[in-house]
PDB file of N, CA and C in Angstrom:
ATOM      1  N   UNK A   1      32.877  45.374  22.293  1.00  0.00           N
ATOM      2  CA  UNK A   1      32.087  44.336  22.942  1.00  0.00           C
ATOM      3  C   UNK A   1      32.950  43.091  23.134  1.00  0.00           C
ATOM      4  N   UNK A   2      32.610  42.425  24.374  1.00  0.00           N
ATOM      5  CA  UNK A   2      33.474  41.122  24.728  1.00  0.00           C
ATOM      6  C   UNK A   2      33.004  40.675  23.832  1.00  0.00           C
ATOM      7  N   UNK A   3      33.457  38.761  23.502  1.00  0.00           N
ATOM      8  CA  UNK A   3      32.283  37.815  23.698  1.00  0.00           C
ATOM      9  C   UNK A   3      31.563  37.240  24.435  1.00  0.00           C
ATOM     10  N   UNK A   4      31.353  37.417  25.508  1.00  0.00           N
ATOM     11  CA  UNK A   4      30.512  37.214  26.473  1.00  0.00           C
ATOM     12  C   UNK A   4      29.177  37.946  25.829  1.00  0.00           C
ATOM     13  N   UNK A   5      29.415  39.499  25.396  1.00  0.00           N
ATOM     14  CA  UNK A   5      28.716  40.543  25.546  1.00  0.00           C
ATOM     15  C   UNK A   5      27.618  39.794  24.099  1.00  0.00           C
ATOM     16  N   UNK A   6      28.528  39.549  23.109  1.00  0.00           N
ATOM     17  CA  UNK A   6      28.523  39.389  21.710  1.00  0.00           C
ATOM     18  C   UNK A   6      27.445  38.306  21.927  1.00  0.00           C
ATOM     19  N   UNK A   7      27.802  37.039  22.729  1.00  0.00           N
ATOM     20  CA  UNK A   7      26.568  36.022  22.835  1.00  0.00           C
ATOM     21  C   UNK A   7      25.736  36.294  23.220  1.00  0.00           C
ATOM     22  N   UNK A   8      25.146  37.596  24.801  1.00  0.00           N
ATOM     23  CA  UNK A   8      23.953  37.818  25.067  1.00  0.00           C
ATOM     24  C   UNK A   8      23.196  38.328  24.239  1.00  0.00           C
ATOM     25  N   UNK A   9      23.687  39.211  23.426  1.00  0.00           N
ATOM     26  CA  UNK A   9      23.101  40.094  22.278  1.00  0.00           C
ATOM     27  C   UNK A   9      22.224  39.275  21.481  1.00  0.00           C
ATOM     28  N   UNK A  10      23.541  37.997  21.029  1.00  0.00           N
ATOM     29  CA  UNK A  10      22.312  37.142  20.190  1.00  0.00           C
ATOM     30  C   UNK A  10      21.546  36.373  20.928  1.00  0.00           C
ATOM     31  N   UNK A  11      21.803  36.017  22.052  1.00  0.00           N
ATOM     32  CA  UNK A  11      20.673  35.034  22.877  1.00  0.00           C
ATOM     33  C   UNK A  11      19.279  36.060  22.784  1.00  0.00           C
ATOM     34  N   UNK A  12      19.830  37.252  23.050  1.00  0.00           N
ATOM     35  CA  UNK A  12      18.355  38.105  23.874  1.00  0.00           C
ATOM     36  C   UNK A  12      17.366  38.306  22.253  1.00  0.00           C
ATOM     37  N   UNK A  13      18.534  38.549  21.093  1.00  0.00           N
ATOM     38  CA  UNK A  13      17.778  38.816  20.072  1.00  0.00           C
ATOM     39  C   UNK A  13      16.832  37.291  19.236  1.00  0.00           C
ATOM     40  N   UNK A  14      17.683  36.336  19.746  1.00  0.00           N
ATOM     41  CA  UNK A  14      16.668  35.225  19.228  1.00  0.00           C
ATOM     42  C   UNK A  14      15.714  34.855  19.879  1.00  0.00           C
ATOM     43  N   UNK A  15      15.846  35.312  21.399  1.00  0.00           N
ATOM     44  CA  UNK A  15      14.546  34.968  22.023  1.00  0.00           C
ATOM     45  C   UNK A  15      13.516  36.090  21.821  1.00  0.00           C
ATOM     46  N   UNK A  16      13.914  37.731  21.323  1.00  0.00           N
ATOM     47  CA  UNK A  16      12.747  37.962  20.595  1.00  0.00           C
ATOM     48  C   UNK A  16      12.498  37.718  19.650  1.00  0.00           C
ATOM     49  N   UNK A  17      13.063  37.186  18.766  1.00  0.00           N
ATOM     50  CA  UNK A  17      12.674  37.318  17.078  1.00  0.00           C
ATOM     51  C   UNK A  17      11.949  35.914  16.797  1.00  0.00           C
ATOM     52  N   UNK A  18      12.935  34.761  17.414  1.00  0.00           N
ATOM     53  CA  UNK A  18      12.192  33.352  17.509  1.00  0.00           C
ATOM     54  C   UNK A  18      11.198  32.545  18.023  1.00  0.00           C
ATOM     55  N   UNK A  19      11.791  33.315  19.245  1.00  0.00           N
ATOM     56  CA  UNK A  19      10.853  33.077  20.637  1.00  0.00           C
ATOM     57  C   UNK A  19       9.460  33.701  20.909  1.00  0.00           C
ATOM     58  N   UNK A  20       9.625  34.569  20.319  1.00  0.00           N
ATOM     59  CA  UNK A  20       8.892  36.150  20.999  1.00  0.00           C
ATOM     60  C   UNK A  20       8.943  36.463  21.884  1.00  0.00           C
ATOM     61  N   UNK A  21       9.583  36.150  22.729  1.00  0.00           N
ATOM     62  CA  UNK A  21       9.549  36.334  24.268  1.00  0.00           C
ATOM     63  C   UNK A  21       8.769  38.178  24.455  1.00  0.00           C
ATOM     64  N   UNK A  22       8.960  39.140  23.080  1.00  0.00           N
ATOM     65  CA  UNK A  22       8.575  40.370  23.036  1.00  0.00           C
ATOM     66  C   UNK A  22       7.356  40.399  23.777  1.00  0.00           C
ATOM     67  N   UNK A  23       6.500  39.086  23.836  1.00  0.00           N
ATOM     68  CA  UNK A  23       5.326  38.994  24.098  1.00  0.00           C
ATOM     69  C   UNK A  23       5.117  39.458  25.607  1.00  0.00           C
ATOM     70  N   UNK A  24       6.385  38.836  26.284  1.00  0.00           N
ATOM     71  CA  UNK A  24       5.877  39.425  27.632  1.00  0.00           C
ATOM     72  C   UNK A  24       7.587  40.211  28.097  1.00  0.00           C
ATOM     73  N   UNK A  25       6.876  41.298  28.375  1.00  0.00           N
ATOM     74  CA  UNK A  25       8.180  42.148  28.499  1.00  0.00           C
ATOM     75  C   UNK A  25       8.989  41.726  29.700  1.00  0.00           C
ATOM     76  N   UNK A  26       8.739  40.914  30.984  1.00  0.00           N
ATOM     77  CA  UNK A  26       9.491  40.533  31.657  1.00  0.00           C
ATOM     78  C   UNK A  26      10.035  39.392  31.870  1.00  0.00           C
ATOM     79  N   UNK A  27      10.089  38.400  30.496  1.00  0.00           N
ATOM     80  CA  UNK A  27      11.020  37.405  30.322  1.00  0.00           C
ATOM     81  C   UNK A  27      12.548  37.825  30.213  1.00  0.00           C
ATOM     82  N   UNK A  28      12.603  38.418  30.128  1.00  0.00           N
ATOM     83  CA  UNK A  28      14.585  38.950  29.657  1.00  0.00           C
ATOM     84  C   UNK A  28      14.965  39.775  30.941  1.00  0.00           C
ATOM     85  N   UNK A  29      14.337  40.019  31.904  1.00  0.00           N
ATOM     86  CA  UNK A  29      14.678  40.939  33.172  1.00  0.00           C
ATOM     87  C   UNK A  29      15.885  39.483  33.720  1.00  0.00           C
ATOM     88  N   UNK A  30      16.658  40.447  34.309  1.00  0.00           N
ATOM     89  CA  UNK A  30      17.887  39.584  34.888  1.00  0.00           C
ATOM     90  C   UNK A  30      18.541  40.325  36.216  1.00  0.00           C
ATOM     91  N   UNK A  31      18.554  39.541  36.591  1.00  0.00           N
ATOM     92  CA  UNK A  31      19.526  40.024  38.137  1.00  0.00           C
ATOM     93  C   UNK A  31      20.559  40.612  38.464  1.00  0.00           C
ATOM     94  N   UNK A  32      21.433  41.509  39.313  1.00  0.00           N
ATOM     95  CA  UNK A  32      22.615  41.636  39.140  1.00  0.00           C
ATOM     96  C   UNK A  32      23.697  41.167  38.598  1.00  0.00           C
ATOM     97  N   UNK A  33      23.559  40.150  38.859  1.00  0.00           N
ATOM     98  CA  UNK A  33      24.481  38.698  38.249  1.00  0.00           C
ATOM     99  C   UNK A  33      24.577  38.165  37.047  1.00  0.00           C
ATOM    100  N   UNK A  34      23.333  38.978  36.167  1.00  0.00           N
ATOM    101  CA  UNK A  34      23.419  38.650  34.840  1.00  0.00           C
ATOM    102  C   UNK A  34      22.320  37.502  34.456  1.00  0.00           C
ATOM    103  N   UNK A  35      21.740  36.485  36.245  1.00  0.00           N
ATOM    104  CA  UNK A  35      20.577  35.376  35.775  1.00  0.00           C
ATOM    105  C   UNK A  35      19.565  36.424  35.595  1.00  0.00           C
ATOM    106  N   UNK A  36      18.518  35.246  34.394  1.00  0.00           N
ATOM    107  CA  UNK A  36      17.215  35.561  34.067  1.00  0.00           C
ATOM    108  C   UNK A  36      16.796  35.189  35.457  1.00  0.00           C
ATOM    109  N   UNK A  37      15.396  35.644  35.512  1.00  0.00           N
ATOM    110  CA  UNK A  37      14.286  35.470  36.418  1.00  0.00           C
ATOM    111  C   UNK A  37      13.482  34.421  35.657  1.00  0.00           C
ATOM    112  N   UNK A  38      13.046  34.828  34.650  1.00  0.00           N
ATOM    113  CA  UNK A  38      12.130  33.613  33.993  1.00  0.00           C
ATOM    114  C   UNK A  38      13.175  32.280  33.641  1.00  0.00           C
ATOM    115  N   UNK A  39      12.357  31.413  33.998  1.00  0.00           N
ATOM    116  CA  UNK A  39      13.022  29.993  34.279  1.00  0.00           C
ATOM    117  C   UNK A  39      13.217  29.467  32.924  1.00  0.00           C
ATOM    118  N   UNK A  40      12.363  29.809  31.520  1.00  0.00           N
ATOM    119  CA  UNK A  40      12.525  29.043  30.602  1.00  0.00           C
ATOM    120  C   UNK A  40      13.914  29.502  30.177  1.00  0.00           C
ATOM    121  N   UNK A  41      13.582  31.230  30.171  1.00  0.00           N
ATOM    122  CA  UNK A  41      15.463  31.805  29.925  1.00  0.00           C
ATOM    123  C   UNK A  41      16.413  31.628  30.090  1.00  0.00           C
ATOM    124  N   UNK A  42      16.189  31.141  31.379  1.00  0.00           N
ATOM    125  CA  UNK A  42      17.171  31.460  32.466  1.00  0.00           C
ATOM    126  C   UNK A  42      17.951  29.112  31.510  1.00  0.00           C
ATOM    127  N   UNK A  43      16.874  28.665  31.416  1.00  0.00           N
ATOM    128  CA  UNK A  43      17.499  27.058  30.435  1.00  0.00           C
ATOM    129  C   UNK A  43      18.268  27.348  29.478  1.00  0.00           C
ATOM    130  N   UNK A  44      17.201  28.134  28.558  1.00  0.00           N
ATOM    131  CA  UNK A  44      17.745  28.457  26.877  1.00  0.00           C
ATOM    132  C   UNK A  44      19.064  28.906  27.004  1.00  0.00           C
ATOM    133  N   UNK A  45      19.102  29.870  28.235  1.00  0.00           N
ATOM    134  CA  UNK A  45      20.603  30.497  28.034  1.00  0.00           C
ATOM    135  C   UNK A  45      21.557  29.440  28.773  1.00  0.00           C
ATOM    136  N   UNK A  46      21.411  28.320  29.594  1.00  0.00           N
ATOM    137  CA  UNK A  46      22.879  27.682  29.706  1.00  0.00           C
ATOM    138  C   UNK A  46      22.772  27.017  28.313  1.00  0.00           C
ATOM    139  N   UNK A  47      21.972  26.384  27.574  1.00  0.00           N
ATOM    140  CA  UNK A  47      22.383  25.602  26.015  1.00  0.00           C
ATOM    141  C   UNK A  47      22.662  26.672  25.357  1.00  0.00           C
ATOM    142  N   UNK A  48      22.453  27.663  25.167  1.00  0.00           N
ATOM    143  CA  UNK A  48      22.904  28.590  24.121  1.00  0.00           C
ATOM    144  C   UNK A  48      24.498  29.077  24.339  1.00  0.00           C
ATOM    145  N   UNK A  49      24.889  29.316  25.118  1.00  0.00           N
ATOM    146  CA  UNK A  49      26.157  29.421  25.948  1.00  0.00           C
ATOM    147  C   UNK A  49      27.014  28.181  25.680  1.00  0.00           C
ATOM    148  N   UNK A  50      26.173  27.209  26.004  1.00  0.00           N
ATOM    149  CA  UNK A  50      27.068  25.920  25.537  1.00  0.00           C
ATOM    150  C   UNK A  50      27.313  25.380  24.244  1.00  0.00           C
ATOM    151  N   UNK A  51      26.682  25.638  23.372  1.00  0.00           N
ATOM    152  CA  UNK A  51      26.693  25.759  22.000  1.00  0.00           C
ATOM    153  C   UNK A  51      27.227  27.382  21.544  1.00  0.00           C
ATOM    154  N   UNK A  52      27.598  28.254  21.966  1.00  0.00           N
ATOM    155  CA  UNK A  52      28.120  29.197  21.551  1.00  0.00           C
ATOM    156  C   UNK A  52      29.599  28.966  21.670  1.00  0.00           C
ATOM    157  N   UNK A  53      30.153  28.263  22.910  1.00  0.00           N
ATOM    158  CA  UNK A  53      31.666  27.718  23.091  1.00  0.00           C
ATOM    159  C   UNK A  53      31.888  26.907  21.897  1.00  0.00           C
TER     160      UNK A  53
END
């Protein structure tokens, strides 16, 4: 695994475990490109990214 790979893993796993995002199964759907669709995600993950650097 990159780290690229290594940070989504934990982004996706804290937004279920913290977040729950589990709640609705199509918060974590993402685009070719790797963006979320859901807008709150699609935030959390540029600060999480930026605090992961």
């Amino acid at each position: 695994m990159t780290n690229s790979d290594l940070c989504r893993a934990a982004f996706e796993k804290l937004l279920l475990t913290k977040f729950r995002y589990f709640e609705n199964a199509y918060a974590l759907e993402k685009d070719g490109d790797g963006t979320y669709f859901n807008m709150s995600a699609k935030n959390y993950w540029e600060v999480f990214q930026a605090g992961w650097k």
